[in-house]
Protein backbone atom coordinates (compact mmCIF):
# COMPACT_ATOMS: atom_id res chain seq x y z
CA UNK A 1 0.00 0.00 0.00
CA UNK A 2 1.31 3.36 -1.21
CA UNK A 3 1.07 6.07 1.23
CA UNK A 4 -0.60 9.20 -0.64
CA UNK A 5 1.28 12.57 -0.23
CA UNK A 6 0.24 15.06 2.29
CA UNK A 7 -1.58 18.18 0.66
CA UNK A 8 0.80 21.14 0.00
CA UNK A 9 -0.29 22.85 3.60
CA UNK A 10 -0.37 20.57 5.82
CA UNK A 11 3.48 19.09 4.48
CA UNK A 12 4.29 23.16 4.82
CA UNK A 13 3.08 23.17 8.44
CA UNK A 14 4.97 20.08 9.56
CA UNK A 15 8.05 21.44 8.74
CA UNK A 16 7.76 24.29 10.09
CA UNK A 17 6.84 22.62 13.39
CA UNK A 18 9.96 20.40 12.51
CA UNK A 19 11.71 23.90 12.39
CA UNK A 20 10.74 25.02 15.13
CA UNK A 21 11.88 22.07 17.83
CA UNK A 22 14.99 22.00 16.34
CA UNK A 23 15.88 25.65 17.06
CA UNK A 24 14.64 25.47 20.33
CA UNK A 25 16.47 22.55 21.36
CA UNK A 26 19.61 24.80 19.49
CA UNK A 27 18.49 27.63 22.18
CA UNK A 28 18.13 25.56 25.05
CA UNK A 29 21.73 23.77 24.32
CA UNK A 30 23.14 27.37 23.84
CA UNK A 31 21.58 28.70 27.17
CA UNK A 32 22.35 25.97 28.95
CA UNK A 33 26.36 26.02 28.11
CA UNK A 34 26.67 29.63 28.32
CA UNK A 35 28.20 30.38 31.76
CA UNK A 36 26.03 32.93 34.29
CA UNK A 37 27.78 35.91 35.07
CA UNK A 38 28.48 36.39 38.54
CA UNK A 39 28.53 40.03 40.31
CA UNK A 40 30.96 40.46 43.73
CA UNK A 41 28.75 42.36 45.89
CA UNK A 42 30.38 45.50 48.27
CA UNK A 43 28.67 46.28 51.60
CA UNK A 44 30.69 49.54 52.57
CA UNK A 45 30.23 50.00 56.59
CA UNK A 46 31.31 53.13 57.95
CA UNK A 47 31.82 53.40 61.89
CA UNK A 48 31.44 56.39 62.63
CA UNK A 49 33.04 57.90 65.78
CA UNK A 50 31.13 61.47 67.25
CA UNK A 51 33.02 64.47 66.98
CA UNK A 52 34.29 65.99 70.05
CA UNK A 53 33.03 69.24 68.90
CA UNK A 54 28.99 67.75 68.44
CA UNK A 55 26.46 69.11 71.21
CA UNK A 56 24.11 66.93 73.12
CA UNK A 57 20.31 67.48 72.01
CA UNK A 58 17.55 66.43 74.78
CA UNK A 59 14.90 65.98 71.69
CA UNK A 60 14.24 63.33 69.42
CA UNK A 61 14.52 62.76 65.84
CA UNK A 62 13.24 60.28 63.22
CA UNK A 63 14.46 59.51 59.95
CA UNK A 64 12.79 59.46 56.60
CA UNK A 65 14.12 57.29 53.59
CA UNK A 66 16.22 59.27 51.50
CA UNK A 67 15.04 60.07 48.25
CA UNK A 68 16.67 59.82 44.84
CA UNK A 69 16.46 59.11 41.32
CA UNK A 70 16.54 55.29 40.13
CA UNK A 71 20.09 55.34 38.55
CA UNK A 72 21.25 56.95 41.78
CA UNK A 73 19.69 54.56 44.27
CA UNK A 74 20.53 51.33 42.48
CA UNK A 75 22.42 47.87 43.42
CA UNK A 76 24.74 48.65 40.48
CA UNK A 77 27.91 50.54 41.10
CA UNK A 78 27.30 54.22 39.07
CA UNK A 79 30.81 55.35 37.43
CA UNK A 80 30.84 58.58 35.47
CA UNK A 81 34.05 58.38 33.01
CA UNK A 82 33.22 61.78 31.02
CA UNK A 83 30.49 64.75 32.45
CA UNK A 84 27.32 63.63 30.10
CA UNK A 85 28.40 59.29 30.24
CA UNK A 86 27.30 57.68 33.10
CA UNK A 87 27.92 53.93 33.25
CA UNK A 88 28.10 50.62 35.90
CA UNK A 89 31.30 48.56 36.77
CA UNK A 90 30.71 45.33 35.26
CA UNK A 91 30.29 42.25 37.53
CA UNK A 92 29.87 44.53 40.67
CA UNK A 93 27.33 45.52 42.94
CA UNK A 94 25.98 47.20 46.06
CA UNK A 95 24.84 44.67 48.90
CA UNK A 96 22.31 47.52 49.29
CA UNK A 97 20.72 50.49 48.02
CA UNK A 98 23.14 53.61 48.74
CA UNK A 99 19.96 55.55 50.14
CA UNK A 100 19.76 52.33 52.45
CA UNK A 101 23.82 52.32 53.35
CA UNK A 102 23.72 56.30 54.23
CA UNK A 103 20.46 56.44 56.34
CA UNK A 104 22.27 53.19 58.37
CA UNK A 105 24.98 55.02 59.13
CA UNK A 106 23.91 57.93 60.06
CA UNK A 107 21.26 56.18 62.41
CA UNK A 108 24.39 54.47 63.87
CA UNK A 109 27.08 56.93 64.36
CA UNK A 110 23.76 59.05 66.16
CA UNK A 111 22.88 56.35 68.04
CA UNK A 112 26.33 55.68 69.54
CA UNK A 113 27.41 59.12 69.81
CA UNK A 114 25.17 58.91 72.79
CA UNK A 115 24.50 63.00 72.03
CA UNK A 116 20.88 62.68 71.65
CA UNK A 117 17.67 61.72 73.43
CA UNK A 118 16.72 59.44 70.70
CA UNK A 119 16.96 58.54 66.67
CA UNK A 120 14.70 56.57 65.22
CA UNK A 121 13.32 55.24 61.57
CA UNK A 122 10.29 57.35 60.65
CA UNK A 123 7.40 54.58 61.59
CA UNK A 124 9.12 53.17 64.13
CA UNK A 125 6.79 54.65 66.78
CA UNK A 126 9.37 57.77 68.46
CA UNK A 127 7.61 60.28 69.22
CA UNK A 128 10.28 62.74 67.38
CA UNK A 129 10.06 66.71 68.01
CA UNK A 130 12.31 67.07 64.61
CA UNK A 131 12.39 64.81 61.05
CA UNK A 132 15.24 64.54 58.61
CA UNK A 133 14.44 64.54 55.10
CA UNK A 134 17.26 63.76 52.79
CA UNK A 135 17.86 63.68 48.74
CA UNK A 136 20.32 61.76 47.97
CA UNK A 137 21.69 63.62 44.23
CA UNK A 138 24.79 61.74 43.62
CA UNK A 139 26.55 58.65 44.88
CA UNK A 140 28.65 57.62 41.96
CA UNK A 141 32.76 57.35 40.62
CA UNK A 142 33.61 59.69 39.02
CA UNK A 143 37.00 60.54 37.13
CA UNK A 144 36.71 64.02 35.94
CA UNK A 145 38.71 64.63 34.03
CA UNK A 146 41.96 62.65 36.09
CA UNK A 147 43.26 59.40 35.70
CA UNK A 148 41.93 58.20 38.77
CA UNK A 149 38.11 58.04 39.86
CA UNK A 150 36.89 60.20 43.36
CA UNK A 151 33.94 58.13 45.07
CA UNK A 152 31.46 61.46 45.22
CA UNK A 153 28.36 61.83 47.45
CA UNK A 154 26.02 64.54 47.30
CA UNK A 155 23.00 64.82 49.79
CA UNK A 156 20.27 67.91 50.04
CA UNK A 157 19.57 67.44 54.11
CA UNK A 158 16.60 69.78 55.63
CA UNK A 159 15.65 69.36 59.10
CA UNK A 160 12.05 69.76 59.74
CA UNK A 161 10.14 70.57 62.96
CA UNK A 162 7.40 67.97 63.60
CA UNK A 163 5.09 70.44 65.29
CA UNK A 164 4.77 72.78 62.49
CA UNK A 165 6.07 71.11 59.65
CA UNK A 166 8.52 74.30 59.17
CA UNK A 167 12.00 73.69 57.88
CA UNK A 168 14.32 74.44 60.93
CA UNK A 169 17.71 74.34 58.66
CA UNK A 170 18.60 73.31 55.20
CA UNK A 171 22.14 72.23 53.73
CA UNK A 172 23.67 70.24 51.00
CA UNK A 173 27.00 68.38 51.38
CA UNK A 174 29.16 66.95 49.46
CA UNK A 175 32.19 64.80 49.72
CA UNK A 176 34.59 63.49 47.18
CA UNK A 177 37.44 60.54 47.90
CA UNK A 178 39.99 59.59 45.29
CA UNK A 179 40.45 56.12 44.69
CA UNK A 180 43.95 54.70 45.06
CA UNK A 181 43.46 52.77 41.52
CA UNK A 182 41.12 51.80 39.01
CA UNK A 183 40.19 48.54 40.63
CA UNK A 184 36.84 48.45 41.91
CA UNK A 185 38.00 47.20 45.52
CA UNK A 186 39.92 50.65 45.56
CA UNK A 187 37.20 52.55 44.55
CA UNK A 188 34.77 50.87 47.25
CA UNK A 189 36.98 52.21 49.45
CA UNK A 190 36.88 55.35 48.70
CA UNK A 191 33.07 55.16 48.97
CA UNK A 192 33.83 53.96 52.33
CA UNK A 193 35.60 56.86 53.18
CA UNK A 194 33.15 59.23 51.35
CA UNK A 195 30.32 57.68 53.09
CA UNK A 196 32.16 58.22 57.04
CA UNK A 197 33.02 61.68 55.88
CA UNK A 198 29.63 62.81 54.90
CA UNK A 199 28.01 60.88 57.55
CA UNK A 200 30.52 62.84 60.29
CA UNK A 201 29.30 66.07 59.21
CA UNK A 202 26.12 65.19 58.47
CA UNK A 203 25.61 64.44 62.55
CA UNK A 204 26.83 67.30 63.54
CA UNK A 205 25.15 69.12 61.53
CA UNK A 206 21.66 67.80 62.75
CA UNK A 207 22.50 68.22 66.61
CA UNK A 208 23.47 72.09 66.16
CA UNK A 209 20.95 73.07 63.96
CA UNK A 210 18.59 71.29 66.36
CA UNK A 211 19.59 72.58 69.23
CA UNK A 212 19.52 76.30 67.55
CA UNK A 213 16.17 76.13 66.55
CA UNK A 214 14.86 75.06 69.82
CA UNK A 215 17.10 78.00 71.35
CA UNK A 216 15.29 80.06 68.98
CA UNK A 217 11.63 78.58 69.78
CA UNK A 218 12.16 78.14 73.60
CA UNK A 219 15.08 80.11 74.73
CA UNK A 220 13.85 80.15 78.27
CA UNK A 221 13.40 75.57 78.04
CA UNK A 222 16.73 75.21 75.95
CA UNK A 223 18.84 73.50 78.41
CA UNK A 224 21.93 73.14 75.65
């Protein structure tokens, strides 16, 4: 018995079924031997020590999430190697999001400085008399120009009071580090150093301006 040819479509559609297995076994054979890249992952940790100089405050603060744009506040390592290029080291990350690693530090270093009533995460149920509100504009490399990238920071910091909502002090600070080389160990460090440093002035900052504005509300009450 002679088998009888398929009509013209239906032949047409088997192959292309035929096709179609065979590139996806091609894809899955191709996926499957092509090795995942793997990312190191940096947790910089800052401990920072209080400043002789930094007052003690007898009122309590709370601290909001800093703010800042996506590219800013990402897991991948921002490195700017002209003005207008901004790119990511390749097979590197943040354990964290740099808002995240600059609101823990500062919490810490206030915390242990042992300056202030109390410092708390906004939600965390403190009572606070003042809120810090931060904007994190810039945590990237960048080379500038030189032959060696500077781990930058930038943060817009206003401290509000709680009972009026009224901005008791604004301030924006920056801090640069150079990096020792290229490598991206070397230039965690510097972020490491960039973070302490703005983190150091940072908490003094808060406790003065603080404590001026409730000299300036209650100047009888102030006690420091």
């Amino acid at each position: 018995m002679t088998s009888r040819p398929l009509p013209r479509p239906y032949a047409l559609l088997r192959r292309a079924a035929g096709l179609s297995l065979l590139l996806s076994l091609s894809a899955c054979s191709i996926l499957g031997d092509k090795p995942k890249e793997r990312s190191t992952l940096y947790a910089p940790d800052p401990r920072v020590q209080a400043d002789a100089a930094w007052p003690n405050a007898d009122w309590q603060l709370s601290l909001t999430p800093p703010t800042s744009a996506r590219m800013i506040d990402s897991l991948r390592i921002a490195v700017r190697p002209t003005p207008n290029e901004m790119q990511v080291y390749k097979g590197a990350g943040w354990a964290k999001p740099p808002g995240e690693m600059l609101q823990d530090a500062l919490l810490r270093a206030l915390e242990d400085s042992g300056r202030i009533d109390a410092v708390a995460r906004q939600g965390s149920g403190v009572a606070a008399d003042y809120k810090l509100v931060l904007d994190l504009r810039r945590f990237e490399s960048d080379y500038n120009g030189q032959a060696l990238p500077s781990a930058t920071i930038e943060v817009s910091a206003k401290l509000l009071h709680n009972s009026d909502q009224k901005i008791a002090a604004a301030r924006t600070f920056v801090q640069s580090q150079r990096a020792s080389t290229t490598a991206v160990p070397d230039v965690v460090a510097a972020f490491d150093g960039a973070l302490a440093a703005i983190t150091r002035d940072l908490g003094g900052w808060i406790l003065s301006s603080g404590n001026a504005h409730e000299q300036a509300e209650h100047p009888r009450s102030a006690r420091r």
